[in-house]
PDB file of N, CA and C in Angstrom:
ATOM      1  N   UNK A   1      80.794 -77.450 -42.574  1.00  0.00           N
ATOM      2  CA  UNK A   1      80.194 -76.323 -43.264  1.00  0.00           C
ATOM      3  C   UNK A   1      81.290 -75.308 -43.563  1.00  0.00           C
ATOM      4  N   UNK A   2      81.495 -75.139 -44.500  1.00  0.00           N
ATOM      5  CA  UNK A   2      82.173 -74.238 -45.251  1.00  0.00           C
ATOM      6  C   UNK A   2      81.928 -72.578 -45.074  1.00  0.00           C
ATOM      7  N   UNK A   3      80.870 -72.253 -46.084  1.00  0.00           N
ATOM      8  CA  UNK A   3      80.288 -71.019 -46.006  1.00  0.00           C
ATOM      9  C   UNK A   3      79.883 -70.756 -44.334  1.00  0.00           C
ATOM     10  N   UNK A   4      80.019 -69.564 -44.056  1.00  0.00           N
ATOM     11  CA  UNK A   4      79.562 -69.718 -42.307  1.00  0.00           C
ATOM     12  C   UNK A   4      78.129 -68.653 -42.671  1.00  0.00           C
ATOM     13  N   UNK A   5      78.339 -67.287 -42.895  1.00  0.00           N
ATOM     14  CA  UNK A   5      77.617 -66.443 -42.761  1.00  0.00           C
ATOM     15  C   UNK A   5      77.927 -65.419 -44.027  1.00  0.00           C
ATOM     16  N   UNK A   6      76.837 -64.721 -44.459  1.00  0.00           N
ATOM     17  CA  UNK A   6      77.737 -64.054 -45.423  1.00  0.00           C
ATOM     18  C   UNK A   6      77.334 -62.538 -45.245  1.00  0.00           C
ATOM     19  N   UNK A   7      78.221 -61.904 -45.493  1.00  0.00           N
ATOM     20  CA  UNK A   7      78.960 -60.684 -45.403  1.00  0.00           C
ATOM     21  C   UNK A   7      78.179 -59.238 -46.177  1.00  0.00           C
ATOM     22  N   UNK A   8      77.494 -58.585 -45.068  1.00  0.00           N
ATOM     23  CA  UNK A   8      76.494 -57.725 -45.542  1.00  0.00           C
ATOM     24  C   UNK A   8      76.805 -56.292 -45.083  1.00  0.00           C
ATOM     25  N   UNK A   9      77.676 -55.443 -45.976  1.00  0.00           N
ATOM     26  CA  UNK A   9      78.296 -53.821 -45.546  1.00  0.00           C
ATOM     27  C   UNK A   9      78.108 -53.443 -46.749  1.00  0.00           C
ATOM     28  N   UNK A  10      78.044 -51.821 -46.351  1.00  0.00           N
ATOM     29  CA  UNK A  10      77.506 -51.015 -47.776  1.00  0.00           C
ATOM     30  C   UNK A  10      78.676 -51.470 -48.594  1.00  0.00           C
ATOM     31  N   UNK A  11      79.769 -51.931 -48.797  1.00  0.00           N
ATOM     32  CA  UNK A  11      80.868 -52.209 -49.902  1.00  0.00           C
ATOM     33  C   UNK A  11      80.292 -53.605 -50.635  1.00  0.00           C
ATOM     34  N   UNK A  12      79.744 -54.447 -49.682  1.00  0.00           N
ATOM     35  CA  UNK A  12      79.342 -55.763 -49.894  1.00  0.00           C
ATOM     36  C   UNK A  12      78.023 -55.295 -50.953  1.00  0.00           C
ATOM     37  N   UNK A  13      77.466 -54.563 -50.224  1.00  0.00           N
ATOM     38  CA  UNK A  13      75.722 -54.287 -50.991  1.00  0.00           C
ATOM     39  C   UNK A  13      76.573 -53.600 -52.700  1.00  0.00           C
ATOM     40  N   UNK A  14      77.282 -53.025 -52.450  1.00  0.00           N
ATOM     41  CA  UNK A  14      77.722 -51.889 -53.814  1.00  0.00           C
ATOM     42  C   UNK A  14      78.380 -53.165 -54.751  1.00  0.00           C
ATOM     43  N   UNK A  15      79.316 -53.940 -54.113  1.00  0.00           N
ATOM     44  CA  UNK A  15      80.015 -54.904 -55.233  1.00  0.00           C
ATOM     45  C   UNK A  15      79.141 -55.875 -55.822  1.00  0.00           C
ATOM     46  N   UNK A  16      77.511 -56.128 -55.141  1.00  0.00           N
ATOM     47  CA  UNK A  16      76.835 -56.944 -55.683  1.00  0.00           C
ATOM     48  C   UNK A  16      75.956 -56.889 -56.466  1.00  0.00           C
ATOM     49  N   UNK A  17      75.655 -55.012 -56.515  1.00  0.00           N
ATOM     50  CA  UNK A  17      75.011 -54.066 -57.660  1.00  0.00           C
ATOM     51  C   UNK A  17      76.043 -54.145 -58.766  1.00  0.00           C
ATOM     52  N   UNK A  18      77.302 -53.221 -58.465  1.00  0.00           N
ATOM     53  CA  UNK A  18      77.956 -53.443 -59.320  1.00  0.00           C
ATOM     54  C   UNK A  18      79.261 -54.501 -60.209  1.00  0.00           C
ATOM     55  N   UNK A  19      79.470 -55.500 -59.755  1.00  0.00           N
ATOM     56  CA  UNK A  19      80.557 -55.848 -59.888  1.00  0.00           C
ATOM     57  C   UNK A  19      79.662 -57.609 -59.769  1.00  0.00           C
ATOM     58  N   UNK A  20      78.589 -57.848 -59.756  1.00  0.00           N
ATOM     59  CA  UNK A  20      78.203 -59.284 -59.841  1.00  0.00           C
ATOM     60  C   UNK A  20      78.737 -59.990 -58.642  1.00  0.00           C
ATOM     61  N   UNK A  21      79.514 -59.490 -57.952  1.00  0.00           N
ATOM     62  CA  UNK A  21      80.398 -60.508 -56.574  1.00  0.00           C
ATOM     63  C   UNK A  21      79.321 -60.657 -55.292  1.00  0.00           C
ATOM     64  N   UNK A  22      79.885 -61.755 -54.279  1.00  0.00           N
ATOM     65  CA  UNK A  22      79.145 -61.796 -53.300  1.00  0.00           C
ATOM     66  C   UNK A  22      79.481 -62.140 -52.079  1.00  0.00           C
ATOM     67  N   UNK A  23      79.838 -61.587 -50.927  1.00  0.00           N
ATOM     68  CA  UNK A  23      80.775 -61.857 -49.854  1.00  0.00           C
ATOM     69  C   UNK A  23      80.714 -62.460 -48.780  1.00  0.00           C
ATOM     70  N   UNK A  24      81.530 -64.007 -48.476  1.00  0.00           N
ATOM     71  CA  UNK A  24      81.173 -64.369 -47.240  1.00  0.00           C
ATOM     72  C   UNK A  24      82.445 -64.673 -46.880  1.00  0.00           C
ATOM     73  N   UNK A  25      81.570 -64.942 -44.951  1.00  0.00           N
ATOM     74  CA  UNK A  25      83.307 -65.430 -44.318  1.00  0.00           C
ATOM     75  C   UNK A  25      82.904 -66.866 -44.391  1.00  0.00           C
ATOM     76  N   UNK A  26      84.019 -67.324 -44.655  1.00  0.00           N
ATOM     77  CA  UNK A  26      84.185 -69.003 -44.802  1.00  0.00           C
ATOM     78  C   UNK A  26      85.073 -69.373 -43.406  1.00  0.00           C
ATOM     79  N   UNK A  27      84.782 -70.750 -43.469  1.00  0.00           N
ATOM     80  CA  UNK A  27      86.012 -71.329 -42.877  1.00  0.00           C
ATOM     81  C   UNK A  27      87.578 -71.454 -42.766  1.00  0.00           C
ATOM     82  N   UNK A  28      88.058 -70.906 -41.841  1.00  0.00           N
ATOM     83  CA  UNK A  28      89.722 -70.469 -41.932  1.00  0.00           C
ATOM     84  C   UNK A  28      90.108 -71.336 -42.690  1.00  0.00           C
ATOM     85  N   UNK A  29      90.047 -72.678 -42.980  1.00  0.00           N
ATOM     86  CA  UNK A  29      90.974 -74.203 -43.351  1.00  0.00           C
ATOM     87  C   UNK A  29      90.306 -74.318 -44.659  1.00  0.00           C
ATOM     88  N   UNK A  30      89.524 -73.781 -45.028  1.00  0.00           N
ATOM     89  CA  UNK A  30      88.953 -73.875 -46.670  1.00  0.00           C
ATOM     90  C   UNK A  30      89.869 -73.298 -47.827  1.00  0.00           C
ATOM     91  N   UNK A  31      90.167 -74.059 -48.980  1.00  0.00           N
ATOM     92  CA  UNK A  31      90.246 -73.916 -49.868  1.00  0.00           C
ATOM     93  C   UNK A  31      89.445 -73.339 -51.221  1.00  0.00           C
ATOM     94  N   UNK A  32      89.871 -72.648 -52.057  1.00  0.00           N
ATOM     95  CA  UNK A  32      89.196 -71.653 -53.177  1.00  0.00           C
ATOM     96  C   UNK A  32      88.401 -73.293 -54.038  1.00  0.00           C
ATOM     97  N   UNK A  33      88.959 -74.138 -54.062  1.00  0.00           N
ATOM     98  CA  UNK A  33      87.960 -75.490 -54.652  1.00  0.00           C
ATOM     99  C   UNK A  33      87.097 -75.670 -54.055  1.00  0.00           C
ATOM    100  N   UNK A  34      87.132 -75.863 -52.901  1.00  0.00           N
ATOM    101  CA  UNK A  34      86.051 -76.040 -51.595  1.00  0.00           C
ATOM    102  C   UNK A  34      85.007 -75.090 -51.607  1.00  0.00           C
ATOM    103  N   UNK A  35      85.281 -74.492 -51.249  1.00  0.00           N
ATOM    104  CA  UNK A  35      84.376 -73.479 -51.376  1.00  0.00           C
ATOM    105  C   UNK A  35      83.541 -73.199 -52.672  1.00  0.00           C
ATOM    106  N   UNK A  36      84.237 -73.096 -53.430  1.00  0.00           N
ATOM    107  CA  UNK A  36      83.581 -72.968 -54.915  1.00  0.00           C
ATOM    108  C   UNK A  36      82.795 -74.267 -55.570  1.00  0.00           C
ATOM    109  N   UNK A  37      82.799 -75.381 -54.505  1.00  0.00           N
ATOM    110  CA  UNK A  37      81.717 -76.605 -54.763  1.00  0.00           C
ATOM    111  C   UNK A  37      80.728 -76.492 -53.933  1.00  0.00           C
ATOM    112  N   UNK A  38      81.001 -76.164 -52.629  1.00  0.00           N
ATOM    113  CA  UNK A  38      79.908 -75.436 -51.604  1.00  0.00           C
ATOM    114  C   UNK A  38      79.277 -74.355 -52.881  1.00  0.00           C
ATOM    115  N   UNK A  39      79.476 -73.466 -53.138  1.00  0.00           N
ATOM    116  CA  UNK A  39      78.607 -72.521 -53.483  1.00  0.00           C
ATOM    117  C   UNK A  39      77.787 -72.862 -54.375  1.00  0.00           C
ATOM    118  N   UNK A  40      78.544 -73.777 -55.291  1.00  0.00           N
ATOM    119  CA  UNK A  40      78.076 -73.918 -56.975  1.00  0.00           C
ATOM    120  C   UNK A  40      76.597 -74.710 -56.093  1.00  0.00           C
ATOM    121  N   UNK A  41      77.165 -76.002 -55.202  1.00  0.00           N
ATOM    122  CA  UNK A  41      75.762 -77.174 -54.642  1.00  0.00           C
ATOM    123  C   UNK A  41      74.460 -76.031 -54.144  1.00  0.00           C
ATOM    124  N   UNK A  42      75.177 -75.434 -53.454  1.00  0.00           N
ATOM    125  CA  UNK A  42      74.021 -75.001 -52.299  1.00  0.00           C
ATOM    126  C   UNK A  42      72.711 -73.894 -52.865  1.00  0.00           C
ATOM    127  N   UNK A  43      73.417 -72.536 -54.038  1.00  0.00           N
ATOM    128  CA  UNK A  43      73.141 -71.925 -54.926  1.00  0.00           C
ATOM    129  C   UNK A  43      72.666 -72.488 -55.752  1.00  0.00           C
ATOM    130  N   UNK A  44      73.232 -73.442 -56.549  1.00  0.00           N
ATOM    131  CA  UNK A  44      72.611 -73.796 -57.931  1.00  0.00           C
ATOM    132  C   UNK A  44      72.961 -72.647 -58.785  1.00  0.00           C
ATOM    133  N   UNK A  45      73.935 -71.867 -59.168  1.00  0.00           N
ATOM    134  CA  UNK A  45      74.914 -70.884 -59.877  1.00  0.00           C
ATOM    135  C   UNK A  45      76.274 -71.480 -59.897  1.00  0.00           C
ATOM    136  N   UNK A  46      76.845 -70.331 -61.332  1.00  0.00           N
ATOM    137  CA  UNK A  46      78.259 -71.082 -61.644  1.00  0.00           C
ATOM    138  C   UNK A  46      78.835 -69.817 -60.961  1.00  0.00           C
ATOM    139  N   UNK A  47      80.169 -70.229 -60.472  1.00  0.00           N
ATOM    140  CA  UNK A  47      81.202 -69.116 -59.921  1.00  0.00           C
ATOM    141  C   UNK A  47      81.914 -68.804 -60.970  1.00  0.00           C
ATOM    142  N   UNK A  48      82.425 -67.821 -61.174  1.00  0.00           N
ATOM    143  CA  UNK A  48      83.762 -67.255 -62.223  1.00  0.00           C
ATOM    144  C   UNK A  48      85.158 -66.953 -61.305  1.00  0.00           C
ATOM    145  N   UNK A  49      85.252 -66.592 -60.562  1.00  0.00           N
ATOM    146  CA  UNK A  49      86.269 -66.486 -59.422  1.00  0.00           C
ATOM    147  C   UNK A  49      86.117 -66.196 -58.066  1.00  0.00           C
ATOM    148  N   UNK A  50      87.094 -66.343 -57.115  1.00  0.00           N
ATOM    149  CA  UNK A  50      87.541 -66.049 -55.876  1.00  0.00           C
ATOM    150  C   UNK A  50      88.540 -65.554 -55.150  1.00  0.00           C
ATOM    151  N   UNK A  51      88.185 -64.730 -54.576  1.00  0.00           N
ATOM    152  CA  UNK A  51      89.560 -63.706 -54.253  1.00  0.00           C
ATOM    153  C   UNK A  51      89.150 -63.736 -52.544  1.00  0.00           C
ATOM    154  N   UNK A  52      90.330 -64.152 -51.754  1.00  0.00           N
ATOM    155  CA  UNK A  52      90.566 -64.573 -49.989  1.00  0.00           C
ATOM    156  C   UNK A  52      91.222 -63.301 -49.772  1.00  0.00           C
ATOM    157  N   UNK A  53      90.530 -62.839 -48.524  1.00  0.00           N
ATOM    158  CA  UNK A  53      91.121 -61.784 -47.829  1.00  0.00           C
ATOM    159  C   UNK A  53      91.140 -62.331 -46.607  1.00  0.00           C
ATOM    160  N   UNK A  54      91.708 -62.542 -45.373  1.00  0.00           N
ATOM    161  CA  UNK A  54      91.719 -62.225 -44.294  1.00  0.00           C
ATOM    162  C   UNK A  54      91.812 -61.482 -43.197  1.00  0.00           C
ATOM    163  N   UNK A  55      91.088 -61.070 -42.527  1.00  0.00           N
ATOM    164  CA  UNK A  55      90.736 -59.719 -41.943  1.00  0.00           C
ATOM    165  C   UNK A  55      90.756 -60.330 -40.334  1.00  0.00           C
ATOM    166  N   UNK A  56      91.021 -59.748 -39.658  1.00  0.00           N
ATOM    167  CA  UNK A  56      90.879 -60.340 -37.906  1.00  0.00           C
ATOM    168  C   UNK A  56      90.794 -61.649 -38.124  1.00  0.00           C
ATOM    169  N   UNK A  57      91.028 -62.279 -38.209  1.00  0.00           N
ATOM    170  CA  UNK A  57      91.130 -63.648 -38.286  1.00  0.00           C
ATOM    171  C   UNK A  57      90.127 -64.075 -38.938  1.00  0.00           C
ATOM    172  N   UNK A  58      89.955 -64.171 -39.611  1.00  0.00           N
ATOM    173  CA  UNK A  58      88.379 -64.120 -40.300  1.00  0.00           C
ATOM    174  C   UNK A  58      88.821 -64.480 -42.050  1.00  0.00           C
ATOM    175  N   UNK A  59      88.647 -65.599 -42.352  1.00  0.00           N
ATOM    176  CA  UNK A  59      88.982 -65.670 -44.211  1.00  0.00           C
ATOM    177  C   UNK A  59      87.350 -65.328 -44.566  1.00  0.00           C
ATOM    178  N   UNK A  60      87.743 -64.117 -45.316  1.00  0.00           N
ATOM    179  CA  UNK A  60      86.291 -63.935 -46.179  1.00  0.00           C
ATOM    180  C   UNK A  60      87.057 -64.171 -48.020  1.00  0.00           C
ATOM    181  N   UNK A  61      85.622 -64.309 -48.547  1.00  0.00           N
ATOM    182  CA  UNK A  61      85.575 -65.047 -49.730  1.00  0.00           C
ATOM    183  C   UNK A  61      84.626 -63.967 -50.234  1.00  0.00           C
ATOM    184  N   UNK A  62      85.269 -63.253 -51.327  1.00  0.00           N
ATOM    185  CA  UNK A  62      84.515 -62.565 -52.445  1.00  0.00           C
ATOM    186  C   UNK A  62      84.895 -63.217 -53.885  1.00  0.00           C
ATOM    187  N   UNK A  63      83.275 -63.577 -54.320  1.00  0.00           N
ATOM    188  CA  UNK A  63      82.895 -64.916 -55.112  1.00  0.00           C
ATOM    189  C   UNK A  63      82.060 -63.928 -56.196  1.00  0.00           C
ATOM    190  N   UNK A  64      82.614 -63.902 -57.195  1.00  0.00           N
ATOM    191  CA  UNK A  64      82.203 -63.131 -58.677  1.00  0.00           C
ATOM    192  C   UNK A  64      81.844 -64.529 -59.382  1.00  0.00           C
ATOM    193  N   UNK A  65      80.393 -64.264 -59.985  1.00  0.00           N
ATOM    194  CA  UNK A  65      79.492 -65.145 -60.598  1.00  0.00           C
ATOM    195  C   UNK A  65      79.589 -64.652 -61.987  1.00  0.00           C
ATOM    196  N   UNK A  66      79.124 -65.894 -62.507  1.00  0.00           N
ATOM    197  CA  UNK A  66      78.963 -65.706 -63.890  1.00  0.00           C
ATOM    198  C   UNK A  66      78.215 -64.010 -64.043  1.00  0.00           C
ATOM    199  N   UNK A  67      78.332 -64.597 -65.740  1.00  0.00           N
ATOM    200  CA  UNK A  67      77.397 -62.831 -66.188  1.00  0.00           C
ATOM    201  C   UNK A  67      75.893 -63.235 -66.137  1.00  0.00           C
ATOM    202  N   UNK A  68      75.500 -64.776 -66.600  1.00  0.00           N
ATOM    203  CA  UNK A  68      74.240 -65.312 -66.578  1.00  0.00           C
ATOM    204  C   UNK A  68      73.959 -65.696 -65.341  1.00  0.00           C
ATOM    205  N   UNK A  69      74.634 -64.870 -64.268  1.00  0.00           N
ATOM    206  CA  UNK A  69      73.492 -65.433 -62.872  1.00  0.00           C
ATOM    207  C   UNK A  69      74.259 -64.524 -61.951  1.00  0.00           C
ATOM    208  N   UNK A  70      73.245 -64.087 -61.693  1.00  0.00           N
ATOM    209  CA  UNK A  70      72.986 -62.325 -60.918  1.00  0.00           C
ATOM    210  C   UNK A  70      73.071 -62.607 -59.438  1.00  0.00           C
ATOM    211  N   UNK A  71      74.278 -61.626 -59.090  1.00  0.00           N
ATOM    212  CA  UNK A  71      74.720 -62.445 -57.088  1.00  0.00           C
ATOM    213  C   UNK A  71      73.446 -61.518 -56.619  1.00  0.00           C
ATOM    214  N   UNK A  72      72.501 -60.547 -57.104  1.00  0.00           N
ATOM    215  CA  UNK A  72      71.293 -60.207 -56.573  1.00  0.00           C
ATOM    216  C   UNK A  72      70.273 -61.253 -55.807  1.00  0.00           C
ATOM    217  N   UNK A  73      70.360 -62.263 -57.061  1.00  0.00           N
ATOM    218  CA  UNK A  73      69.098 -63.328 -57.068  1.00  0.00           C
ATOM    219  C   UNK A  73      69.169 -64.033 -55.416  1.00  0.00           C
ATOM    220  N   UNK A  74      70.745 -64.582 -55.384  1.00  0.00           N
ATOM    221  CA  UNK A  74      71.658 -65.210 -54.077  1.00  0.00           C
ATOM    222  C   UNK A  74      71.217 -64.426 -53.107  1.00  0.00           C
ATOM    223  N   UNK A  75      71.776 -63.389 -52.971  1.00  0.00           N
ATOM    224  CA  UNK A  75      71.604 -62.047 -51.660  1.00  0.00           C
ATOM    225  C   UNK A  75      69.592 -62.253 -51.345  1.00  0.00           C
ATOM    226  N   UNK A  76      69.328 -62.422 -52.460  1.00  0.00           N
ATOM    227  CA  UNK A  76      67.482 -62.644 -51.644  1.00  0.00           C
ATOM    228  C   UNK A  76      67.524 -63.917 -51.600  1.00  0.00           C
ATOM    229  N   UNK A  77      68.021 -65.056 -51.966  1.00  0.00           N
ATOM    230  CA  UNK A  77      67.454 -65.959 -51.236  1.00  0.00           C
ATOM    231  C   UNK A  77      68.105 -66.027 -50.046  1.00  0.00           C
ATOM    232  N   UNK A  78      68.935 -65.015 -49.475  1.00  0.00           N
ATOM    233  CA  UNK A  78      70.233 -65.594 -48.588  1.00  0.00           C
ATOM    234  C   UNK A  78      68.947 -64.327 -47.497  1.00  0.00           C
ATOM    235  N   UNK A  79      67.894 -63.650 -47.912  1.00  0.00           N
ATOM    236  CA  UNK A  79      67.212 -62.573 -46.976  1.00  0.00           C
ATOM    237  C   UNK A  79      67.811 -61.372 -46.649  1.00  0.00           C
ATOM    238  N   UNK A  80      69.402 -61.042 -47.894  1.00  0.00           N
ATOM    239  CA  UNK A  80      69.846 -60.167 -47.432  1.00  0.00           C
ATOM    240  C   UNK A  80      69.649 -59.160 -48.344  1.00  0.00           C
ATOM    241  N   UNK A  81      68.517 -58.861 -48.896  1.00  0.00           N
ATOM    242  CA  UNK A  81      68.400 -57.495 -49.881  1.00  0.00           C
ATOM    243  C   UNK A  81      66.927 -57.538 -50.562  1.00  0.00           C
TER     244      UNK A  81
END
């Protein structure tokens, strides 16, 4: 499993109002392909990019979606909004 948990702070809630993105921590050993086939399967949405930060040891993945598919829709099925 790739995706572990995903990533719910008022910056997280604001970039997914504004900015279409959607934030999780992934697996340290994952790759931006990897991940971005995890999301596309599990979602059923297209990704537009990925940008890796690592924070405490922790690789998080902020994942900007297309313009035709709203990281809102994701965040409720994910129960987080």
């Amino acid at each position: 499993m790739i995706l572990i948990k995903p990533l719910m702070t008022e910056k997280a809630v604001r970039m997914i109002e504004a900015e279409n993105k959607i934030t999780f921590i992934v697996d340290r050993r994952a790759t931006r392909t990897e991940i971005k086939k995890e999301f596309e399967s599990n979602f059923d949405t297209k990704v537009d990019s990925i940008n890796i930060n690592i924070i405490k040891n922790q690789k998080i993945a902020l994942i900007r979606l297309k313009t035709e598919n709203a990281a809102i829709n994701v965040a409720t099925k994910l129960g987080a909004m």
